[in-house]
N, C-alpha and C. Protein backbone atom coordinates (compact mmCIF):
# COMPACT_ATOMS: atom_id res chain seq x y z
N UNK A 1 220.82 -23.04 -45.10
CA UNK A 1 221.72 -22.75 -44.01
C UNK A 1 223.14 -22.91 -44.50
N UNK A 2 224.17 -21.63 -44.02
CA UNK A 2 225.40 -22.13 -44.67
C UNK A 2 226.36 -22.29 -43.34
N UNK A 3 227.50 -23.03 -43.33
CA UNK A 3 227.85 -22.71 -42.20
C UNK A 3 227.74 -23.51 -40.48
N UNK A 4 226.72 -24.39 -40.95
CA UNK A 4 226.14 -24.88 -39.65
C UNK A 4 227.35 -26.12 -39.07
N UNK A 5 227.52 -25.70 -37.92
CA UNK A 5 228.25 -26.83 -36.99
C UNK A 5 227.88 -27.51 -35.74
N UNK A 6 227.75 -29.08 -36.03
CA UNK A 6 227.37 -29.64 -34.57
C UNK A 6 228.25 -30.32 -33.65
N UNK A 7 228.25 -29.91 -32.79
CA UNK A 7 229.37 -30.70 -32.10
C UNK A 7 229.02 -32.07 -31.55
N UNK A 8 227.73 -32.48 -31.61
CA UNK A 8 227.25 -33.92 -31.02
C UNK A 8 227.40 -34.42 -32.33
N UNK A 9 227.32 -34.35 -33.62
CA UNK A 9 227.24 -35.01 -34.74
C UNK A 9 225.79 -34.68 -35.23
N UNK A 10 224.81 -34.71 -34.50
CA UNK A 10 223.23 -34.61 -35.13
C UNK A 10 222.95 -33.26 -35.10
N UNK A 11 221.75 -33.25 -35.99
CA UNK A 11 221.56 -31.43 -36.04
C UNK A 11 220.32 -31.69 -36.75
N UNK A 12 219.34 -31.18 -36.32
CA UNK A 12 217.54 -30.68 -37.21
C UNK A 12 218.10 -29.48 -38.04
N UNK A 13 217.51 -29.45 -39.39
CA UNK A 13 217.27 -28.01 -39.66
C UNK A 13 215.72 -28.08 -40.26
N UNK A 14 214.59 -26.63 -40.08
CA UNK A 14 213.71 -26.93 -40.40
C UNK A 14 213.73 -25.72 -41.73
N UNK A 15 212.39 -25.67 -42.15
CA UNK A 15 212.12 -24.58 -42.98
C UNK A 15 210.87 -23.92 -42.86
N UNK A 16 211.05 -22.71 -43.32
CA UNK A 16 209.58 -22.59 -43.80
C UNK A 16 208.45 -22.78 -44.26
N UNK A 17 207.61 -22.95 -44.23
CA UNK A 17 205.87 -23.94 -44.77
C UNK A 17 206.46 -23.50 -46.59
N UNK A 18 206.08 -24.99 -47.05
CA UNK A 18 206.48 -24.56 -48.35
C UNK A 18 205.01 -23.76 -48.85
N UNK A 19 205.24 -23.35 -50.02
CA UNK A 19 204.02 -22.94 -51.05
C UNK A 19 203.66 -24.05 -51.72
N UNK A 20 204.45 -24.93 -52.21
CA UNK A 20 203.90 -25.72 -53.11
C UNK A 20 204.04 -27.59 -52.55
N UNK A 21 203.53 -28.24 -53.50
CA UNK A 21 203.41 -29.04 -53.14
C UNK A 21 204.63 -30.56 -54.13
N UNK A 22 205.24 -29.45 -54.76
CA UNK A 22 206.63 -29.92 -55.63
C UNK A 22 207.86 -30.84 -54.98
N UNK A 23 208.04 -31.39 -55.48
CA UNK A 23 209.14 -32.10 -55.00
C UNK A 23 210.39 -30.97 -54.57
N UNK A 24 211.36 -31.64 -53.98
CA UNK A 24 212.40 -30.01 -53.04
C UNK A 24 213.67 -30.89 -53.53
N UNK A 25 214.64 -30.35 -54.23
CA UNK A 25 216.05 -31.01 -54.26
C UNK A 25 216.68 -30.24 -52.84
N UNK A 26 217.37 -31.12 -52.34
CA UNK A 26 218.36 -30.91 -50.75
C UNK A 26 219.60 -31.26 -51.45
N UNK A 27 220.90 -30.15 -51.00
CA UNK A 27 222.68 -30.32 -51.18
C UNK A 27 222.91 -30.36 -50.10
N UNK A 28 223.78 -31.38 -49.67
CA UNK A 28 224.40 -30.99 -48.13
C UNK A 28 225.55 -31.70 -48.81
N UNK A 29 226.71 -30.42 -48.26
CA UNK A 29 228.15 -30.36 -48.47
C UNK A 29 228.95 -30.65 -47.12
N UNK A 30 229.82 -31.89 -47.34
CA UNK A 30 229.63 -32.15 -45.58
C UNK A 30 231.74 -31.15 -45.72
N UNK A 31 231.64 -30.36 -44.64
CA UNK A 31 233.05 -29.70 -44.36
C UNK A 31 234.14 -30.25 -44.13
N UNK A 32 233.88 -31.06 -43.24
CA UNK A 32 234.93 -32.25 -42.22
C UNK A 32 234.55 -32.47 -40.99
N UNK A 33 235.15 -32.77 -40.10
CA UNK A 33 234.95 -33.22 -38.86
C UNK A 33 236.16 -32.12 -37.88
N UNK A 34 235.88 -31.51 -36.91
CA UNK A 34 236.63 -31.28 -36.14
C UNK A 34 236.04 -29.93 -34.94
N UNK A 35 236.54 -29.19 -34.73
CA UNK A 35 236.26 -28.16 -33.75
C UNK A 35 236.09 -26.83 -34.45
N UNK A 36 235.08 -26.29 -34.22
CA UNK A 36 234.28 -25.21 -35.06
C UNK A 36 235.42 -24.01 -35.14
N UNK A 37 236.24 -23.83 -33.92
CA UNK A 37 237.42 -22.65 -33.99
C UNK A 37 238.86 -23.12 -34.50
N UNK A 38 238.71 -24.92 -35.09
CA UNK A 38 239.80 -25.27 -35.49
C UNK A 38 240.13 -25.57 -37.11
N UNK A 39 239.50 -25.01 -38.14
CA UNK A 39 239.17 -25.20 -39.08
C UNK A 39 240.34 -26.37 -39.98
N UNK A 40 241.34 -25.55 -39.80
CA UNK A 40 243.15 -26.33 -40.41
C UNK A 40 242.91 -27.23 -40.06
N UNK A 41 242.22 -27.88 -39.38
CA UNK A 41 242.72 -29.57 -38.22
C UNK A 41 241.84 -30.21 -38.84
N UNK A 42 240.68 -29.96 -39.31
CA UNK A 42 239.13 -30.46 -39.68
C UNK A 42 239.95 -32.09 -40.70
N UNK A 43 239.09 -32.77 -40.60
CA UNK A 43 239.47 -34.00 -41.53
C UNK A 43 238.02 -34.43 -41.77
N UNK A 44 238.15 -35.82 -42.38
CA UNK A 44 237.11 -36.28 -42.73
C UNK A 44 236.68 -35.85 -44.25
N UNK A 45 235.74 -36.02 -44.67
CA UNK A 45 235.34 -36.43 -45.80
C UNK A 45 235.22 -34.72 -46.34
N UNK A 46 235.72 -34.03 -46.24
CA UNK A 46 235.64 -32.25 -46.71
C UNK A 46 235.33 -32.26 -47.94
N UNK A 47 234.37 -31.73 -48.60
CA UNK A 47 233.91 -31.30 -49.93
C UNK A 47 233.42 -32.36 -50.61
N UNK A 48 232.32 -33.08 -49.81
CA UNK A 48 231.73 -34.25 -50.24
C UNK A 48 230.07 -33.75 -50.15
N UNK A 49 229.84 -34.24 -51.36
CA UNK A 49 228.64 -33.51 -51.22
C UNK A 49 227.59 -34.80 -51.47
N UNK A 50 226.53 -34.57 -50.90
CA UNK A 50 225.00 -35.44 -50.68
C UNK A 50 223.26 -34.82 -50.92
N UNK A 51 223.26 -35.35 -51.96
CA UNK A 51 221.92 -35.11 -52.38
C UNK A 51 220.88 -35.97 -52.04
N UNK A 52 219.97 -35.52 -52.09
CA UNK A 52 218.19 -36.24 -51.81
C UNK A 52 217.23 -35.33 -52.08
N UNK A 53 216.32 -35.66 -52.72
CA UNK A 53 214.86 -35.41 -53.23
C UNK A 53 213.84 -35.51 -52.20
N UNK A 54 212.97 -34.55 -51.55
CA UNK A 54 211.81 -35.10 -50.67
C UNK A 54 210.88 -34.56 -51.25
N UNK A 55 209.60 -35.22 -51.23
CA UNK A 55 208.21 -35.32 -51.80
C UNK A 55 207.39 -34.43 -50.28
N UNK A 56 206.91 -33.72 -50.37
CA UNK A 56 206.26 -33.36 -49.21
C UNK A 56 205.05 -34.20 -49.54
């Protein structure tokens, strides 16, 4: 997903049934914090990025 904005702070994303049974690397690039039509204003931690490994 690129793009995604929550305005409560929380957000699910799901996926598709994997094929395999491999470990999955996850990037989440956090943007900033602010109002989805206010981009200039956004603060917070912008271009911070967070990785994790899940084992299905």
């Amino acid at each position: 997903m690129m793009g995604v904005h929550e305005h409560e702070g929380q957000a699910m994303h799901t996926t598709s049934p994997l094929t395999s049974d491999d470990a999955v690397d996850i990037e989440v690039t956090l943007l900033g914090f602010g109002l989805s039509d206010d981009e200039a204003n956004w603060t917070g931690p912008t271009g911070e990025v967070i990785y994790f490994n899940v084992v299905p």
